[in-house]
Protein backbone atom coordinates (compact mmCIF):
# COMPACT_ATOMS: atom_id res chain seq x y z
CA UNK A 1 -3.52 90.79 -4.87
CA UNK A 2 -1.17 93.49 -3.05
CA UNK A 3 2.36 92.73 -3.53
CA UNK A 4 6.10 94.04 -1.96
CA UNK A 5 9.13 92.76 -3.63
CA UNK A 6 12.80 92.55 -1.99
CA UNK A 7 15.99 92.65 -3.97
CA UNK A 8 19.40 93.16 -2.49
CA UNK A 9 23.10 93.84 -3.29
CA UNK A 10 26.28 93.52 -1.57
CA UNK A 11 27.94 97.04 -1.68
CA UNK A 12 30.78 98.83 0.18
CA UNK A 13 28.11 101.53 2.30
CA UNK A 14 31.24 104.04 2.21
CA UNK A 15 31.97 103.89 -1.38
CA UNK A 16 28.04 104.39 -2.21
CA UNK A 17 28.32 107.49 -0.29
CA UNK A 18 31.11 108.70 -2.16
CA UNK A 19 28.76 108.85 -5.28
CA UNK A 20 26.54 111.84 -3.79
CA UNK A 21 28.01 115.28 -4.59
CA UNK A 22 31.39 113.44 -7.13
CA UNK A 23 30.33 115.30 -9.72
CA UNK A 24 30.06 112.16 -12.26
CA UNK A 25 28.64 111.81 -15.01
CA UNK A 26 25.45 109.65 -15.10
CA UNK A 27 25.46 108.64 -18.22
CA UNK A 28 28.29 105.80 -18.34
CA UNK A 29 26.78 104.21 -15.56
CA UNK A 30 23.11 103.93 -15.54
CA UNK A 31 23.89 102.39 -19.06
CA UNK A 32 24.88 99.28 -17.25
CA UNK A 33 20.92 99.37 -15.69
CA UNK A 34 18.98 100.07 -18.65
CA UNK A 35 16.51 97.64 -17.36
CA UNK A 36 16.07 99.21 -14.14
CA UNK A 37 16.18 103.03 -15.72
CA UNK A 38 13.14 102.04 -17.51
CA UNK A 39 11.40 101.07 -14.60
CA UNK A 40 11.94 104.11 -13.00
CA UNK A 41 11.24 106.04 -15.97
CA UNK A 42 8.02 104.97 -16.14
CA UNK A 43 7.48 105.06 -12.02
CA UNK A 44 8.97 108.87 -12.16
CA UNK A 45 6.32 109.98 -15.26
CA UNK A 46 3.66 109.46 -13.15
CA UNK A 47 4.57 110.62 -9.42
CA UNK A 48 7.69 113.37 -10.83
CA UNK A 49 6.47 114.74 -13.94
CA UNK A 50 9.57 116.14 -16.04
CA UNK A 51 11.99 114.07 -13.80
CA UNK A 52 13.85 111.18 -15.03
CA UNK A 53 16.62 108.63 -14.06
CA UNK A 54 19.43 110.33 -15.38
CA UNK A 55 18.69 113.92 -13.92
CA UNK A 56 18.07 112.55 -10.70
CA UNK A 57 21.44 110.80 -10.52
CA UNK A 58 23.27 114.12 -12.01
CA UNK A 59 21.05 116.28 -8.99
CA UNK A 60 22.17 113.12 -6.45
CA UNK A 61 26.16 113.67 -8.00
CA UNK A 62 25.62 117.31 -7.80
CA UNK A 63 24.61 117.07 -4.11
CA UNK A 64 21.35 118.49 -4.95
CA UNK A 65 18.55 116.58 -2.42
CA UNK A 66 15.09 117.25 -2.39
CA UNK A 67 13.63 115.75 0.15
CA UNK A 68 10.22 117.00 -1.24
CA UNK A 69 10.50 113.85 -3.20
CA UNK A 70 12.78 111.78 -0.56
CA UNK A 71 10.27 108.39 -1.57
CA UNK A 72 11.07 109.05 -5.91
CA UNK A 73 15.06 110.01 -4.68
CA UNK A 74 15.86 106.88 -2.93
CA UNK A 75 14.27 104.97 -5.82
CA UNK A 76 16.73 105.94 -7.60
CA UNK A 77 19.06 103.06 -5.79
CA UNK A 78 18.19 100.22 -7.58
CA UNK A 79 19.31 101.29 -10.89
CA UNK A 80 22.14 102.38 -9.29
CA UNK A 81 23.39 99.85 -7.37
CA UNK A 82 22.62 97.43 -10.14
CA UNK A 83 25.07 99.42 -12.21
CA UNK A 84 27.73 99.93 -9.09
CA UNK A 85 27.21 97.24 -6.68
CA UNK A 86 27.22 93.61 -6.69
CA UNK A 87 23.11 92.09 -7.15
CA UNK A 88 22.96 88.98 -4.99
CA UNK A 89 19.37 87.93 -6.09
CA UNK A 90 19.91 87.28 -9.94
CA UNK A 91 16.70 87.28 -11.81
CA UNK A 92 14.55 86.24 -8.62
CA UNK A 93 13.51 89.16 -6.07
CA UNK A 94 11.86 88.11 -2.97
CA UNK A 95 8.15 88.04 -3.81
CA UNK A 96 6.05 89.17 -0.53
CA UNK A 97 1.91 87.91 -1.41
CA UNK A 98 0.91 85.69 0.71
CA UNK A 99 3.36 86.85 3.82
CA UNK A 100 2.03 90.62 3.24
CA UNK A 101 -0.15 90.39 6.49
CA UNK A 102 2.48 88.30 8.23
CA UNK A 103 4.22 90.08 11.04
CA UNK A 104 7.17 88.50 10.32
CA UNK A 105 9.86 89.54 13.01
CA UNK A 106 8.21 87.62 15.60
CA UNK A 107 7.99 84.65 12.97
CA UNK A 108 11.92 84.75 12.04
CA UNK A 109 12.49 84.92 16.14
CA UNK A 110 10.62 81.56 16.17
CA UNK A 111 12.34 80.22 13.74
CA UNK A 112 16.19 80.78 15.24
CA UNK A 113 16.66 84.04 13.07
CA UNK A 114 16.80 86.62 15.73
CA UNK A 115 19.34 89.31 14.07
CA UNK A 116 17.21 89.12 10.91
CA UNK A 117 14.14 89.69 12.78
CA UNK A 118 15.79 92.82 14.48
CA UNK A 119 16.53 94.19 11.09
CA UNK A 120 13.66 92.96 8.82
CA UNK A 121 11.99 95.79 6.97
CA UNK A 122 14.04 98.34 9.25
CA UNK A 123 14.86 101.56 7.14
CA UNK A 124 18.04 102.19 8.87
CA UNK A 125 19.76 103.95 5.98
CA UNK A 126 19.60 107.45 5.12
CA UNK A 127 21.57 107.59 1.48
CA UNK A 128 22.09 110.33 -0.41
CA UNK A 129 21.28 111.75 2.77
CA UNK A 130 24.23 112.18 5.37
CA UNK A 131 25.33 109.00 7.07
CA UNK A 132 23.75 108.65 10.64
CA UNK A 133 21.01 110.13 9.72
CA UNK A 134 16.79 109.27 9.61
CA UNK A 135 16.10 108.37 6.24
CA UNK A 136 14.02 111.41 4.92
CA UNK A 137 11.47 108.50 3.06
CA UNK A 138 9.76 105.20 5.19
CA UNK A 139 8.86 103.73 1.30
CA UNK A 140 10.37 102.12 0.14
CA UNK A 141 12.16 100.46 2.66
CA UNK A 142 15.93 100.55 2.43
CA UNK A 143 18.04 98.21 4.96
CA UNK A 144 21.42 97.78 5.75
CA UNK A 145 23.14 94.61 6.74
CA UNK A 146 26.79 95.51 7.42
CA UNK A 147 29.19 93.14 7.95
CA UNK A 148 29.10 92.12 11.56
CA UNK A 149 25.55 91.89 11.54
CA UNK A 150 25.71 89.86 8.11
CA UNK A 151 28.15 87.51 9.62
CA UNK A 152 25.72 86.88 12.36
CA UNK A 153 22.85 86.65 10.24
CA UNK A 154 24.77 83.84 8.30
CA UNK A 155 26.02 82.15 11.28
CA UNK A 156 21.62 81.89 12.17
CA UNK A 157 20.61 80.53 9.18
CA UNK A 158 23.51 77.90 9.56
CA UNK A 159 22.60 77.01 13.11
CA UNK A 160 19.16 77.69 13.14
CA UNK A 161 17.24 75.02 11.99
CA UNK A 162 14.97 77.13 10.40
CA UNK A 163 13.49 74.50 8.09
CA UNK A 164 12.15 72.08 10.82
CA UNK A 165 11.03 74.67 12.58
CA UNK A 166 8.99 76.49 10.11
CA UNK A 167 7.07 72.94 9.39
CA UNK A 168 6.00 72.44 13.18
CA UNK A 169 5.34 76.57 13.53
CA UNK A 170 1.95 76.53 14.90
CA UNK A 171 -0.74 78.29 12.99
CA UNK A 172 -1.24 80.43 16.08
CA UNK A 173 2.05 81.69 15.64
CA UNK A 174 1.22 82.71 12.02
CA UNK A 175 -1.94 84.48 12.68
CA UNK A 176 -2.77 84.89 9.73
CA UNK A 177 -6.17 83.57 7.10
CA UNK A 178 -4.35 81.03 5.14
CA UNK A 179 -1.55 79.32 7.34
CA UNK A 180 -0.45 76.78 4.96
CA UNK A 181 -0.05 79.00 1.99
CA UNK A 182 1.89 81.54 4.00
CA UNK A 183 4.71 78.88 5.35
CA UNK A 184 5.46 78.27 1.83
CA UNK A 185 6.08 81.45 0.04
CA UNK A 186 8.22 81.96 3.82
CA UNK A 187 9.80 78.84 3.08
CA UNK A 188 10.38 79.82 -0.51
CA UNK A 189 11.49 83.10 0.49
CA UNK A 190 13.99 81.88 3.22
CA UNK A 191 15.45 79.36 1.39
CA UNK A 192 16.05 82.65 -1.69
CA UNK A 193 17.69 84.82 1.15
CA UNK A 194 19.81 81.70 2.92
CA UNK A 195 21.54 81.36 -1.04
CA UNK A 196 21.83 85.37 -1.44
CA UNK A 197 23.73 85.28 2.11
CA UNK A 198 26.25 82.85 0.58
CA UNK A 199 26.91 85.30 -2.74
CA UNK A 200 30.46 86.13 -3.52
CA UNK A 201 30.99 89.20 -5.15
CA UNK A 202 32.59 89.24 -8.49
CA UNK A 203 35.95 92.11 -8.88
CA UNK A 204 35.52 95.27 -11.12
CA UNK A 205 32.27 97.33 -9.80
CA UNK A 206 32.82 100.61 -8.65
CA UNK A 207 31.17 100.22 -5.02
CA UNK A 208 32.56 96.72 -4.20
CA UNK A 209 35.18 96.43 -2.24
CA UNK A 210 37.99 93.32 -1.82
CA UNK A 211 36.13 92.72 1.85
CA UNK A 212 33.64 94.34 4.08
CA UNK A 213 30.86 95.05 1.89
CA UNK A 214 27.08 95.18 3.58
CA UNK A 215 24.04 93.55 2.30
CA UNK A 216 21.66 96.08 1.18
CA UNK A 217 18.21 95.63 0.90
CA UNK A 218 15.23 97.44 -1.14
CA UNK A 219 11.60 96.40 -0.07
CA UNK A 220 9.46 98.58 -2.33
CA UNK A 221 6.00 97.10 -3.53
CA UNK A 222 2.37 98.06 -2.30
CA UNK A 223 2.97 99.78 1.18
């Protein structure tokens, strides 16, 4: 069975950027990721022969972009940001099986969750690339919450009464083979993402700041 996964971390967006062309040294970070290193170790053998995690971050810290390999670059995030930013989801990611063939904007508008439905699987951020940007790679799928738009995404799920509504969502409204089977993983999945949005960061990583950090979120998975 195809499947996407979602994880997400609450960074400061402006300290992120700050990484690309510092000149650091990859080494002391990416050795708080080893787990995700490996991961795209073994992702960058295949599709990047002779590139691994570590020279891509020292090219990214150089300011050295290739946007030959924009997709393999912005990979390079989750390791990252697991080593500089704050992960909200733990050991659980967002698992996306059943809900693959779900359009799900028009579901989350049903349901009372009309900012998240404007920004759901929106690639709206462009790093290492220059802020304001296009992002040079549609896969994965990298999305931005920043803080106003958090704080209304928050204040949805609160008022929303997403839960009720997902049980008398019609199947229509679903359109999809197996109705039943995709209101649950949603259900499971909105219920994960309701207890990220509630996540307070702890002090000490380099890319969290006191206040204002956005909620960044990497759909990657079968396209």
């Amino acid at each position: 069975m195809s499947e996407r996964h979602v994880i997400g971390f609450l960074v400061s967006t402006e300290l992120l950027w700050d990484l690309v062309g510092s000149g650091l040294a990859p080494g002391d970070l990416l050795d708080d990721a080893a787990g995700e290193v490996a991961e795209l170790d073994f992702h960058l053998a295949r599709s990047w022969p002779g590139m691994t995690a570590e020279r891509l971050a020292r090219d990214v810290f150089a300011g050295q972009l290739d946007e030959a390999n924009a997709g393999d670059v912005v990979r390079l995030l989750a390791p990252l940001l697991d080593a500089v930013a704050f992960p909200v989801y733990g050991e659980q990611a967002l698992w996306i099986q059943e809900t693959m063939a779900l359009d799900w904007p028009p579901a989350l508008k049903a349901l009372g969750l009309p900012t998240l439905a404007a920004h759901w699987e929106q690639g709206n951020i462009a790093w290492p690339w220059p802020r304001g940007t296009s992002p040079r790679s549609s896969w994965p799928v990298v999305t931005e919450l920043p803080p106003v738009v958090l704080e209304a995404v928050r204040a949805e799920f609160a008022a929303s009464g997403w839960r009720s509504a997902l049980e008398d969502l019609p199947y229509d409204a679903l359109e999809v083979d197996d109705p039943e089977d995709v209101r649950e993983e949603l259900a499971e999945n909105l219920e994960q993402l309701a207890a990220w949005l509630l996540v307070t960061p702890e002090p000490g990583r380099r890319c969290v700041a006191p206040d204002g950090n956005s909620l960044v979120l990497i759909m990657d998975g079968d396209m």
